[in-house]
Protein backbone atom coordinates (compact mmCIF):
# COMPACT_ATOMS: atom_id res chain seq x y z
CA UNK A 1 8.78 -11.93 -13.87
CA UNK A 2 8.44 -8.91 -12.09
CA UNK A 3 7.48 -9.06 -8.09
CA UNK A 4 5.80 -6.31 -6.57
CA UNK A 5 5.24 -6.46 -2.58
CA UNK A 6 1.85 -5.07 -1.45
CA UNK A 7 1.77 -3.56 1.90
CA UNK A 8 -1.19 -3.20 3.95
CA UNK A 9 -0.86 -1.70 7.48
CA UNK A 10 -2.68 -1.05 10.67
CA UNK A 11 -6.64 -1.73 11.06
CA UNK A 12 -6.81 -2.82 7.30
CA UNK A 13 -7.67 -5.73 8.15
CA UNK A 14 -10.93 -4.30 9.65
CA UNK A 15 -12.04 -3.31 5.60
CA UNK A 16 -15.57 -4.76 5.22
CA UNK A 17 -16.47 -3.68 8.71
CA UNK A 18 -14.88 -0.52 9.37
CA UNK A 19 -16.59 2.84 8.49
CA UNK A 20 -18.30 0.91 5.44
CA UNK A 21 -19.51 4.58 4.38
CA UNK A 22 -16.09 5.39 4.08
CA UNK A 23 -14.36 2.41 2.92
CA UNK A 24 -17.35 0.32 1.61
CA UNK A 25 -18.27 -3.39 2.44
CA UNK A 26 -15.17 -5.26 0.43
CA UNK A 27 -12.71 -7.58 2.55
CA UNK A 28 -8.76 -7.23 2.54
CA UNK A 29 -8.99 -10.77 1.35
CA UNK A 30 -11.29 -9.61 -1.53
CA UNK A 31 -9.47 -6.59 -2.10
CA UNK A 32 -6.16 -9.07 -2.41
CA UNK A 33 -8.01 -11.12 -4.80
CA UNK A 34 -8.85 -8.65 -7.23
CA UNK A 35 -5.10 -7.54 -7.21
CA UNK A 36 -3.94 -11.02 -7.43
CA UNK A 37 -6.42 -11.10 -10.65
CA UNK A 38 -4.55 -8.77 -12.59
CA UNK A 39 -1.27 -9.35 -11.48
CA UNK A 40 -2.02 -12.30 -13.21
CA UNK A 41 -3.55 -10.15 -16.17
CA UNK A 42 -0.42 -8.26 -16.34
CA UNK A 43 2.09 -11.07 -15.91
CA UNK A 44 3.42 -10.02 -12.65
CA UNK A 45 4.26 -11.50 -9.30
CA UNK A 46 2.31 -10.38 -6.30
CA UNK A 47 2.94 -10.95 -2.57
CA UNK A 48 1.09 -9.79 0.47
CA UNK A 49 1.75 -8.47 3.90
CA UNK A 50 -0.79 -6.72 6.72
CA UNK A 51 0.10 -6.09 9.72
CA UNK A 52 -1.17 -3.91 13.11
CA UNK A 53 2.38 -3.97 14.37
CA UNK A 54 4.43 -1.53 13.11
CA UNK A 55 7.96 -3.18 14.36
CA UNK A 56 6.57 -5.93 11.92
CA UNK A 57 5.98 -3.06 8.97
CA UNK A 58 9.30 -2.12 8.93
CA UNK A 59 11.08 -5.46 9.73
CA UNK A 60 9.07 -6.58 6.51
CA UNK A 61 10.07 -3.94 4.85
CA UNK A 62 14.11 -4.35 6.09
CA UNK A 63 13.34 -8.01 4.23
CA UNK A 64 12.02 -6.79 1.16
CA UNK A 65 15.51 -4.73 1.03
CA UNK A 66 17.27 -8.10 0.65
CA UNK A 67 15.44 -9.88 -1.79
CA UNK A 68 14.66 -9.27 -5.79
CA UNK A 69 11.72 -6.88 -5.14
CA UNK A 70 10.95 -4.71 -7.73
CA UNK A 71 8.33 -2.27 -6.25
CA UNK A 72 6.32 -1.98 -3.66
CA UNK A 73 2.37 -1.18 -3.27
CA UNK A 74 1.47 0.62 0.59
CA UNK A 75 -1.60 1.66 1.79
CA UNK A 76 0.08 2.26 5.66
CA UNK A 77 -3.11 2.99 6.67
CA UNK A 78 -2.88 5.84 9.91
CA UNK A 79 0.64 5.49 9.88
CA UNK A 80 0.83 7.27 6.39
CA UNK A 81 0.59 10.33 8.60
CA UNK A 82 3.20 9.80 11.10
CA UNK A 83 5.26 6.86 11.11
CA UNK A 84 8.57 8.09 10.48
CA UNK A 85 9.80 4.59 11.04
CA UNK A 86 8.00 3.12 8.21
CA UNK A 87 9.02 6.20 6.57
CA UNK A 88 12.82 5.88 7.06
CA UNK A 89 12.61 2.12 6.26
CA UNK A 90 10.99 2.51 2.81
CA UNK A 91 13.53 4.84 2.26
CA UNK A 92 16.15 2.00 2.32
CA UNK A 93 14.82 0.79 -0.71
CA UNK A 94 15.84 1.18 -4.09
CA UNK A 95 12.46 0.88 -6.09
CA UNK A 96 9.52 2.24 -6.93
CA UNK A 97 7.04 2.87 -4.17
CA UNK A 98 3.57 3.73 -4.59
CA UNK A 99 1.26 4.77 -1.87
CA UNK A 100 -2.52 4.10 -2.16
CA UNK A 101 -5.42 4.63 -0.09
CA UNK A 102 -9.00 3.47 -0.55
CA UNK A 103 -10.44 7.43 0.50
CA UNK A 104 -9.69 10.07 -0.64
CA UNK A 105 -7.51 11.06 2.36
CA UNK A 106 -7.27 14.95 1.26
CA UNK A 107 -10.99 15.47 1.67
CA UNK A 108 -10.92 14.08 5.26
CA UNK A 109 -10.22 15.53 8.54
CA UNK A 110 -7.10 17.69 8.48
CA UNK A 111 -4.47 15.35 10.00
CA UNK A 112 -5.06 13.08 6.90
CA UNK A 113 -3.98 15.37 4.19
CA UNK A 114 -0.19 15.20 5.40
CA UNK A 115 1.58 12.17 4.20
CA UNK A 116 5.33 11.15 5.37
CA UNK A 117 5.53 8.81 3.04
CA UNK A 118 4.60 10.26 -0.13
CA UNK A 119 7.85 12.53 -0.51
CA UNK A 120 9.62 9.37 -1.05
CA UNK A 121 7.22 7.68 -3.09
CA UNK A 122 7.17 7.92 -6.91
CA UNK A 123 3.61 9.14 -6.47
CA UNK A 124 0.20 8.47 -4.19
CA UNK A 125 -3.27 7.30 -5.31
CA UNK A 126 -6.08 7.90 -3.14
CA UNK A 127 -10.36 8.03 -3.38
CA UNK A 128 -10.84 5.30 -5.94
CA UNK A 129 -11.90 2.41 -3.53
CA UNK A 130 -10.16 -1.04 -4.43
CA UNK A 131 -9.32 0.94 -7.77
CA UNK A 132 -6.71 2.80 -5.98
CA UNK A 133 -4.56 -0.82 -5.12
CA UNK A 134 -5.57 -1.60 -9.07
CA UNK A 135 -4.00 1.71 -10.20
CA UNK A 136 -1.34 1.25 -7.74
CA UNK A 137 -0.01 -1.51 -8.86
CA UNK A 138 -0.41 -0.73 -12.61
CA UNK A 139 2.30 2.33 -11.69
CA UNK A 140 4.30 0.03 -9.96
CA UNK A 141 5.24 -2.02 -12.76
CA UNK A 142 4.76 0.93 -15.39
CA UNK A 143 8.03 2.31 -13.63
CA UNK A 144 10.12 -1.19 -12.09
């Protein structure tokens, strides 16, 4: 069975009460449920990490680098846009990565349209709400 790692980083945890006009009013824990639903739809394994610290991000991600991984789902949150440490230590992988976001991050201010991640990743999904993770992690195993 295939096992996909879903990354969630800095204030994510904060989804269902930060900028709800932005983000809307669903939980991390409700946004991991509905993946966790169709992982199981799908037949795939799903496992979950969120973190505010990014020493823990890419220590995480160092882990994932030893074990049977076969892609990896990342919404990094703010650090999508400068985080060169989370950047370099994706890079050490050898699978797929997708990067998601719940907005759409190219129609917001200007320092969200850059991404350091997404020249590494085999692509970026971003405006579609919870659908984004959904999407995310139905390219993930399209190409693992």
């Amino acid at each position: 069975m295939k096992k996909i790692l879903i990354l969630h980083g800095v204030n994510l945890n904060m989804f269902g009460r930060r900028d709800p006009e932005v983000y809307g009013t669903i939980t991390l824990d409700e946004i991991n449920r509905k993946i966790a639903d169709l992982a199981k739809d799908i037949g795939v394994e799903v496992e979950f990490f969120q973190t505010n610290d990014e020493g823990k991000m890419c220590e995480r991600i160092h882990q994932a680098s030893l074990e049977n991984i076969d892609a990896v789902v990342i919404n990094a949150g703010a650090w999508t846009h400068y985080s060169y440490a989370i950047r370099d230590a994706l890079a050490i992988l050898k699978v797929p990565i997708v990067e998601v976001h719940m907005s759409h991050i190219h129609a917001r201010e200007e320092f969200r349209h850059t991404s350091v991640i997404a020249p590494i990743a085999k692509g970026q999904i971003t405006g579609f709400g919870v659908g984004s993770y959904l999407l995310g992690l139905r390219a993930a195993v399209e190409y693992c």
